[in-house]
N, C-alpha and C. Protein backbone atom coordinates (compact mmCIF):
# COMPACT_ATOMS: atom_id res chain seq x y z
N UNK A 1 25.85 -21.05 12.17
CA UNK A 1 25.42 -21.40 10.83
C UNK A 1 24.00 -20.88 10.62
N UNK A 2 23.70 -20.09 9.42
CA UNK A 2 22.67 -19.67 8.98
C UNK A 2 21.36 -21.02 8.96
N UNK A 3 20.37 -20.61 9.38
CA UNK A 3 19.41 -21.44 8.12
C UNK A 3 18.74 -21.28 6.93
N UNK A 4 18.75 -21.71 6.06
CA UNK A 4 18.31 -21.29 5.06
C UNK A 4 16.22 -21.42 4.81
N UNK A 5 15.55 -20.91 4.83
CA UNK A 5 14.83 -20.76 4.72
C UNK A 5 13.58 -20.96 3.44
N UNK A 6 12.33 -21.83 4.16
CA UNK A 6 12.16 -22.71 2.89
C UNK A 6 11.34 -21.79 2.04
N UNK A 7 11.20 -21.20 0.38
CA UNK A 7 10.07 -20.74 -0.13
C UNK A 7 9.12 -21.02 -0.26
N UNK A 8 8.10 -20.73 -0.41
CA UNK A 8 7.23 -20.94 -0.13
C UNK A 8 5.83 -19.84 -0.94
N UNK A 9 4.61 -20.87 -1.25
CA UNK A 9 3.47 -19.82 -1.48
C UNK A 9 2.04 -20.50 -1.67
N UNK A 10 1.44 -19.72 -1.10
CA UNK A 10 -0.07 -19.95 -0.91
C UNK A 10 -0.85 -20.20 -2.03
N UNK A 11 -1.75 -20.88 -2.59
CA UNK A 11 -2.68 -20.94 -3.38
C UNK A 11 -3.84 -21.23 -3.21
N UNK A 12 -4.28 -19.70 -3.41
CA UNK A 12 -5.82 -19.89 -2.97
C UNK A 12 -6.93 -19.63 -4.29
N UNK A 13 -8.15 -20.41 -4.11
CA UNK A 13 -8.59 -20.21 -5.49
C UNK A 13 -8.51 -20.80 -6.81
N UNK A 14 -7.72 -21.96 -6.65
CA UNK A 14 -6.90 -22.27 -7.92
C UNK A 14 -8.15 -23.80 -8.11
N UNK A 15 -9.27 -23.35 -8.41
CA UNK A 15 -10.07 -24.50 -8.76
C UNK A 15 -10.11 -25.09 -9.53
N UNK A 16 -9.52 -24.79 -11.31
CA UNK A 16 -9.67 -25.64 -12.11
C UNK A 16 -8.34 -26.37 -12.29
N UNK A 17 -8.73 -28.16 -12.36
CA UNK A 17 -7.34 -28.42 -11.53
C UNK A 17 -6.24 -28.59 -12.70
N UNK A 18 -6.83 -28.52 -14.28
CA UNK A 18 -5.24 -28.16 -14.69
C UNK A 18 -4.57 -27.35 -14.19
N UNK A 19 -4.99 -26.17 -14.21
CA UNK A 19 -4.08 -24.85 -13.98
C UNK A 19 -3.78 -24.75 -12.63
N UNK A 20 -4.24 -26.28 -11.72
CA UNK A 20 -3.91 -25.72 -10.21
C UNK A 20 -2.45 -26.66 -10.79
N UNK A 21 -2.16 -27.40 -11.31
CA UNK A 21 -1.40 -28.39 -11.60
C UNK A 21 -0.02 -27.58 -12.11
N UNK A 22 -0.31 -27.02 -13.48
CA UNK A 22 0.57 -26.17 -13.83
C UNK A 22 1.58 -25.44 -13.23
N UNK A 23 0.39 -24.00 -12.24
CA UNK A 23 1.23 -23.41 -11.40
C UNK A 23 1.60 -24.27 -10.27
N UNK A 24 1.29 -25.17 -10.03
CA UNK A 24 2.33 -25.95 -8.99
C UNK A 24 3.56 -26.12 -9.66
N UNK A 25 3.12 -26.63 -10.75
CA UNK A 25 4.72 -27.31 -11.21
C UNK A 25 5.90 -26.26 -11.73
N UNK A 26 4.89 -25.14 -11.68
CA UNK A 26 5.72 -23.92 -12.06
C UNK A 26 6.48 -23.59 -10.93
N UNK A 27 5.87 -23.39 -9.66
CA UNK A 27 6.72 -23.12 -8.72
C UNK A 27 7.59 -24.40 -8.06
N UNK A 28 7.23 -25.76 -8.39
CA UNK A 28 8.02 -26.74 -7.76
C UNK A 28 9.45 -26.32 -8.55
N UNK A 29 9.18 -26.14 -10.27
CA UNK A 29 10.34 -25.50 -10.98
C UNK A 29 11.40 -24.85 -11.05
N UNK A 30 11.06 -24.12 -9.71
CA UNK A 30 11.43 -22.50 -9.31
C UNK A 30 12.15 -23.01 -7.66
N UNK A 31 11.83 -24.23 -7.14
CA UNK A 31 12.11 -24.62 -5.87
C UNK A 31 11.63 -24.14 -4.35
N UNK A 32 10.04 -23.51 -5.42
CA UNK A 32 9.55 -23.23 -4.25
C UNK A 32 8.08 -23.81 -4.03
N UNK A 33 7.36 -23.86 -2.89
CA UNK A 33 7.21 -25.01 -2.56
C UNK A 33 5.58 -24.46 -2.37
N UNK A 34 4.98 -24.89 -3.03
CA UNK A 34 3.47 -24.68 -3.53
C UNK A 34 2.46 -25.13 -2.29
N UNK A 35 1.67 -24.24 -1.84
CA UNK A 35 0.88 -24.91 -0.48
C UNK A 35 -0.51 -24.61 -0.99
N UNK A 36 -1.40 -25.84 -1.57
CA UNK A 36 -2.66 -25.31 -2.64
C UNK A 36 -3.58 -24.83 -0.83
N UNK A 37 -4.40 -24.25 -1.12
CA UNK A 37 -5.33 -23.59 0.07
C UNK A 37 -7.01 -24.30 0.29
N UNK A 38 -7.93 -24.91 0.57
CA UNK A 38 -9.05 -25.37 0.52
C UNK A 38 -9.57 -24.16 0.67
N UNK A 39 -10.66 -23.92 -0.28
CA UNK A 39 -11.61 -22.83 -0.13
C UNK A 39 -12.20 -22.50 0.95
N UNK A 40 -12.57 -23.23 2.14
CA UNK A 40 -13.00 -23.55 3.30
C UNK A 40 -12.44 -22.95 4.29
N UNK A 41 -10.84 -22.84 3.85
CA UNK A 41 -9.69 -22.18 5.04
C UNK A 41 -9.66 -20.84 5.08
N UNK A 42 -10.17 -20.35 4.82
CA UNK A 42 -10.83 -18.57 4.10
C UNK A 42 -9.82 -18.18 5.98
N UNK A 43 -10.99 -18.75 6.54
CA UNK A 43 -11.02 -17.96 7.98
C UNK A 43 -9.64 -18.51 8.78
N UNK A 44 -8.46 -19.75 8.50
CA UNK A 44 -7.57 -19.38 8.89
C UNK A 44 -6.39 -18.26 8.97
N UNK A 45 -5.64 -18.22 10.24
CA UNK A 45 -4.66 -17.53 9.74
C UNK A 45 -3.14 -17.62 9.25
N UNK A 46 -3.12 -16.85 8.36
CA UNK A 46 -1.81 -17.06 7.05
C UNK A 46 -0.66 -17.68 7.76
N UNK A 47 -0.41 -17.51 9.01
CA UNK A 47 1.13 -18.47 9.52
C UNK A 47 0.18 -19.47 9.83
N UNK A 48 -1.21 -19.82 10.18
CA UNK A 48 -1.20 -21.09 10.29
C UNK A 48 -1.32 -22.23 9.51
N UNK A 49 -1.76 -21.55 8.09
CA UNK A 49 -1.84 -21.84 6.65
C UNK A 49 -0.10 -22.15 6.28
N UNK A 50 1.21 -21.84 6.24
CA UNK A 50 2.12 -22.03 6.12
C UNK A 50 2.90 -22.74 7.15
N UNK A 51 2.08 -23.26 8.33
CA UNK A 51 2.83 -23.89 9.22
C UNK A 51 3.58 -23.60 9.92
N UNK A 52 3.33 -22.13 10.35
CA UNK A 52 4.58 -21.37 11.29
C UNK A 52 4.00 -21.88 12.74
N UNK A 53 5.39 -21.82 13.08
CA UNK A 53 4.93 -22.28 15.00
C UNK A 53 3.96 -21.03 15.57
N UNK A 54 3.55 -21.59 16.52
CA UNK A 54 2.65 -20.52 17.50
C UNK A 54 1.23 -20.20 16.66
N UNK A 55 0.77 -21.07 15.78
CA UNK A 55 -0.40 -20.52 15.34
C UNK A 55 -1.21 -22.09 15.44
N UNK A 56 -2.15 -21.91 15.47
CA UNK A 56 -3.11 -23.24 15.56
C UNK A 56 -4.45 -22.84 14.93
N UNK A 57 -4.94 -24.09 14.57
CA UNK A 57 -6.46 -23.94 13.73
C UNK A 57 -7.59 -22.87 14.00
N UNK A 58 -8.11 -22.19 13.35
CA UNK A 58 -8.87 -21.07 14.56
C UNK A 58 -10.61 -21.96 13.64
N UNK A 59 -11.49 -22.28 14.89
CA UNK A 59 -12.88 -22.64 14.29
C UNK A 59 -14.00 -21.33 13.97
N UNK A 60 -14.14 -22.05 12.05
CA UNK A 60 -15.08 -21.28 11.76
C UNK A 60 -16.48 -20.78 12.65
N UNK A 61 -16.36 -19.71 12.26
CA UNK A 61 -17.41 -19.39 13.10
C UNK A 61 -18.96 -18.96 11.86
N UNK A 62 -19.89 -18.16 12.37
CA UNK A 62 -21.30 -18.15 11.93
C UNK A 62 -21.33 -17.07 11.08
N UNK A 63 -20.47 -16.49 10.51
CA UNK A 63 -20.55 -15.33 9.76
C UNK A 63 -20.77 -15.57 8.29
N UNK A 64 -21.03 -16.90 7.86
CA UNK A 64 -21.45 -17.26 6.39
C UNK A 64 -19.84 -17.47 5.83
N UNK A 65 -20.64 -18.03 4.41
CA UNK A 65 -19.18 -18.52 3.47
C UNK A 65 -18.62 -16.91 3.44
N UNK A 66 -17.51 -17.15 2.93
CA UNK A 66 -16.67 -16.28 2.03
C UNK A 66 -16.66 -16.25 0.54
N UNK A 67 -17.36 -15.95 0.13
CA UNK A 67 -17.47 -15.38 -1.59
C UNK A 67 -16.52 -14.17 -2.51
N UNK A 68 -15.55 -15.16 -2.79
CA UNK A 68 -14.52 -14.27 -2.98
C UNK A 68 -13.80 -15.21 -4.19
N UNK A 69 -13.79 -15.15 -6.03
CA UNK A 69 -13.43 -15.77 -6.53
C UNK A 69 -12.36 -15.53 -7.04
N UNK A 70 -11.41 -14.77 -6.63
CA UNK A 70 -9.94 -14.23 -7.63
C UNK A 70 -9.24 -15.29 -6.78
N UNK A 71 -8.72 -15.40 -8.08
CA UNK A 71 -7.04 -16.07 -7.52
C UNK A 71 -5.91 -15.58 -6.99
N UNK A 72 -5.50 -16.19 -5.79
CA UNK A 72 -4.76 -15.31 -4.84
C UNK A 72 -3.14 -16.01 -4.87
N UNK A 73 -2.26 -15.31 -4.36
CA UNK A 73 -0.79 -16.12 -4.52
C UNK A 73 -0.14 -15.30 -2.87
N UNK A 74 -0.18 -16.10 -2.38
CA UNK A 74 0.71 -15.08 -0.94
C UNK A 74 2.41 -15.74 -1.13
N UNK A 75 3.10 -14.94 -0.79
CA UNK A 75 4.70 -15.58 -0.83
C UNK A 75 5.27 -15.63 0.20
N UNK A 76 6.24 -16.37 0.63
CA UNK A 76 6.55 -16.38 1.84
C UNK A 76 8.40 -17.10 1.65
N UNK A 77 8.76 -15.80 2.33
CA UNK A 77 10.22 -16.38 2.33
C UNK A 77 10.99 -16.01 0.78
N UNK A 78 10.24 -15.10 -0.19
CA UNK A 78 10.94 -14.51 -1.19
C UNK A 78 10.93 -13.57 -1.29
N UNK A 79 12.72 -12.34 -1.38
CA UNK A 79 12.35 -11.24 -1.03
C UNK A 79 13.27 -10.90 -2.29
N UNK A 80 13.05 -9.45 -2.29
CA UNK A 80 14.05 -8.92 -2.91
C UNK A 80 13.94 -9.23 -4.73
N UNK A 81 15.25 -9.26 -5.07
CA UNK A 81 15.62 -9.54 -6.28
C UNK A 81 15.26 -10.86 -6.52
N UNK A 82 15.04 -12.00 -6.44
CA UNK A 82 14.02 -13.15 -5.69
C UNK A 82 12.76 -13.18 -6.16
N UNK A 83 12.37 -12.44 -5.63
CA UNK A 83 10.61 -12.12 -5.83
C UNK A 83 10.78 -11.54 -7.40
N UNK A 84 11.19 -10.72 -7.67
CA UNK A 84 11.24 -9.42 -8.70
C UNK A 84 11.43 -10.76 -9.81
N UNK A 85 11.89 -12.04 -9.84
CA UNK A 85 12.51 -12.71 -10.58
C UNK A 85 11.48 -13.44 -10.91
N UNK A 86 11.18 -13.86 -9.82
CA UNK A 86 9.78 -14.71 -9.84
C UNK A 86 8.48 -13.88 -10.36
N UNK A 87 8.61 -12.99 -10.14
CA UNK A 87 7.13 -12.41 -10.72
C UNK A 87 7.28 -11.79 -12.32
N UNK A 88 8.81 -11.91 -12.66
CA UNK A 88 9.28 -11.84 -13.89
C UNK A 88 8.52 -13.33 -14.71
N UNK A 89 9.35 -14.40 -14.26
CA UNK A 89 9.02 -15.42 -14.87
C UNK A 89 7.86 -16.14 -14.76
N UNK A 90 6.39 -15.32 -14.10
CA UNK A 90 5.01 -15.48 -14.00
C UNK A 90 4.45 -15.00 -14.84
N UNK A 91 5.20 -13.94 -15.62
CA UNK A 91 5.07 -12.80 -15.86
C UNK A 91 4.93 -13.42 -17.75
N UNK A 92 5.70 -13.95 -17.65
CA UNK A 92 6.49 -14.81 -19.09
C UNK A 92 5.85 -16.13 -19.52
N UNK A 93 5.45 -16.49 -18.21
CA UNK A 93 4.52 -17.95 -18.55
C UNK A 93 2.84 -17.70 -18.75
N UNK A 94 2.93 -16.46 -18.46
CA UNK A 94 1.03 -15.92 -18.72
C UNK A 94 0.33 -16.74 -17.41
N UNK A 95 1.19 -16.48 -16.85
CA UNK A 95 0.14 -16.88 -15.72
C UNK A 95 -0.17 -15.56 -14.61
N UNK A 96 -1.60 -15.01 -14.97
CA UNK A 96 -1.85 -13.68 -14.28
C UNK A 96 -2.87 -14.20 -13.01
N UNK A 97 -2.13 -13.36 -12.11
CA UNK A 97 -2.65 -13.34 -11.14
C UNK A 97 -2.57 -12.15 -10.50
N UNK A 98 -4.08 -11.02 -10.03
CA UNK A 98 -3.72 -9.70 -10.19
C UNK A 98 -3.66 -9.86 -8.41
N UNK A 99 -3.78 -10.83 -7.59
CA UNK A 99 -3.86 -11.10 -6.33
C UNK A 99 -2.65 -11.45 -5.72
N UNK A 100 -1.64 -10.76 -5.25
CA UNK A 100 -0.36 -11.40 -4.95
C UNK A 100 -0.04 -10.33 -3.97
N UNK A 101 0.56 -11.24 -2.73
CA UNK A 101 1.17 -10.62 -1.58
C UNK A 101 2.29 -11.24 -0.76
N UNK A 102 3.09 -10.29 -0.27
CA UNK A 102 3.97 -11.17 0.31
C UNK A 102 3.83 -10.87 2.50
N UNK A 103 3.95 -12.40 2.63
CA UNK A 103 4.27 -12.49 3.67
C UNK A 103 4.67 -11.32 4.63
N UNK A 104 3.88 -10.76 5.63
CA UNK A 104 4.64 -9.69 6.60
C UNK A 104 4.89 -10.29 8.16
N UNK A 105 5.60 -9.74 8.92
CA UNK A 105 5.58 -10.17 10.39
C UNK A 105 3.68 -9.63 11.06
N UNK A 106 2.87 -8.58 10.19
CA UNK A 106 1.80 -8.82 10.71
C UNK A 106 1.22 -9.13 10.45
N UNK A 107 0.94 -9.32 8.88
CA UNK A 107 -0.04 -10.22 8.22
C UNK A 107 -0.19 -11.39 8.47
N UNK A 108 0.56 -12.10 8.73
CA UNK A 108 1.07 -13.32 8.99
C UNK A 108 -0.14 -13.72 10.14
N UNK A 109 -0.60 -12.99 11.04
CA UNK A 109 -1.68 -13.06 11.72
C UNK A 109 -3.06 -12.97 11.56
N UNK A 110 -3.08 -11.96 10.04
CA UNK A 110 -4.39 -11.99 9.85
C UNK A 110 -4.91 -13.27 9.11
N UNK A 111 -6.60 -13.51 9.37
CA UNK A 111 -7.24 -14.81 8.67
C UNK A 111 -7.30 -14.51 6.62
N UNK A 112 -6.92 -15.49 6.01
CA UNK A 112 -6.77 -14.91 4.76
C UNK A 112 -7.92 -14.23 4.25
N UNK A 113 -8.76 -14.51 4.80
CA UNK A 113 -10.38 -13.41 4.46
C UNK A 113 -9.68 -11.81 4.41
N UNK A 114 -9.06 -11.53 5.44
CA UNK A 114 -8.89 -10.13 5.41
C UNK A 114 -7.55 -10.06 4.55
N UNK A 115 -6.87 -10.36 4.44
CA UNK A 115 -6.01 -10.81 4.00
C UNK A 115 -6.71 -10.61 1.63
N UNK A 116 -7.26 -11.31 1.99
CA UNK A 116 -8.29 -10.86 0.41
C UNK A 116 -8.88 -10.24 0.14
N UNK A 117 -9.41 -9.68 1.08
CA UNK A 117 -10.27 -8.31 1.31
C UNK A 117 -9.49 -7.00 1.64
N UNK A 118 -8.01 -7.04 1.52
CA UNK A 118 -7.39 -5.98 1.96
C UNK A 118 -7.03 -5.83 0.41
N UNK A 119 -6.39 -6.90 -0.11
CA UNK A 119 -5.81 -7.03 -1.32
C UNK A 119 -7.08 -6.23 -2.72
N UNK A 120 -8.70 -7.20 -2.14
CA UNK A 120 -9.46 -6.52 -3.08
C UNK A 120 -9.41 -5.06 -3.00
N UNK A 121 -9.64 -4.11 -1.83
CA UNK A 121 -9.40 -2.62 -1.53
C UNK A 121 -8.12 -2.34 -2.19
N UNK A 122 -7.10 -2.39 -2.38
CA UNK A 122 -5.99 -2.05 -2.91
C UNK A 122 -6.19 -2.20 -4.15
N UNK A 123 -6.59 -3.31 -4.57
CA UNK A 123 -6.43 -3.18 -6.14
C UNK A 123 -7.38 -2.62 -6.66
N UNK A 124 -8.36 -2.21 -5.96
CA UNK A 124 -9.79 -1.13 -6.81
C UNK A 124 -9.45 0.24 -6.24
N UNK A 125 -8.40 0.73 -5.56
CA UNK A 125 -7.37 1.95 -5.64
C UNK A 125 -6.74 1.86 -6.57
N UNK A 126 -6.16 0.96 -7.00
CA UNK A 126 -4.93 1.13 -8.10
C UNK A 126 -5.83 0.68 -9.13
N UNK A 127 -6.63 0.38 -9.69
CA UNK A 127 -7.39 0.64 -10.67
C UNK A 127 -7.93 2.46 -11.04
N UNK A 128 -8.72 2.39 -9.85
CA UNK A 128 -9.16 3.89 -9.59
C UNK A 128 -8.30 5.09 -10.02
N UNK A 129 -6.84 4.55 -9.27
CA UNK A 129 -6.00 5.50 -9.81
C UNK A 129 -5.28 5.66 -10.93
N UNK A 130 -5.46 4.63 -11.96
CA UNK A 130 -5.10 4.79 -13.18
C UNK A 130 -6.33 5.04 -13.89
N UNK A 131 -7.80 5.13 -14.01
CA UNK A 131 -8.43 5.67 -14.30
C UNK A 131 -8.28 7.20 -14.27
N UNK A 132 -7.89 7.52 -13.26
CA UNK A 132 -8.05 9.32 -13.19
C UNK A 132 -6.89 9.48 -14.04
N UNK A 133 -5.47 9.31 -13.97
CA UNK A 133 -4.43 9.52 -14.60
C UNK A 133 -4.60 9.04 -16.24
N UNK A 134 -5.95 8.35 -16.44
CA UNK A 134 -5.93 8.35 -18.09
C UNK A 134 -6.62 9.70 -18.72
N UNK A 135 -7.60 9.93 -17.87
CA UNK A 135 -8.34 11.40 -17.69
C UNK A 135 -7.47 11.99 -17.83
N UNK A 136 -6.95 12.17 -17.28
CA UNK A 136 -5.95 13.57 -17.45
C UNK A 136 -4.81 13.82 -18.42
N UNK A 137 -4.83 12.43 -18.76
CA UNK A 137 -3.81 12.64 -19.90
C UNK A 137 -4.29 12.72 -21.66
């Protein structure tokens, strides 16, 4: 017998607490299962943030806060046509979030710092690169 596998997603960032409220209830909606993030947990890592076995608390260390204010959404356990559905109906409720990633077998290891900091690099490429492609057109 299969198991079925629970959905799941991260919320990091979500300080003002209507709208942390909302998108909860948006995804409780959806049956998937909202895990809000303490700003503080920057430096855990993402399976230990979702409660996967084999990961345990890692202590902050001396490298200063993390200053990082976008709102982040990690997913976990939605793939496919799934996801595509869900980011449809995020899509529909105006709830933008230009920070969204899904769950990998290696990410899953990194601390969400890098984890936000990979995401910020990517999306100031894909900015970048629709800048040049307006140039040119």
């Amino acid at each position: 017998m299969r198991k079925i596998k629970n959905e799941e997603v991260l919320l990091y960032n979500f300080v003002e607490e209507q709208e942390r409220q909302e998108v909860q209830q948006f995804f409780t909606a959806l049956h998937i299962n909202p895990i809000v993030v303490k700003q503080e947990d920057y430096c855990q890592k993402v399976g230990y943030l979702l409660g996967l076995t084999g990961f345990s608390v890692v202590e902050k260390n001396n490298e200063g806060d993390f200053d990082f204010s976008h709102k982040v959404m990690v997913f976990h356990n939605i793939k496919n046509k799934r996801l595509d559905d869900v980011l449809a109906k995020l899509h529909n409720a105006s709830i933008a979030t230009p920070y969204k990633a899904v769950v990998t077998p290696l990410n899953r290891f990194w601390s969400l710092k890098r984890l936000c900091l990979t995401m910020y690099k990517e999306h100031g490429a894909v900015i970048e690169q629709k800048k040049k492609q307006e140039k040119n057109v």
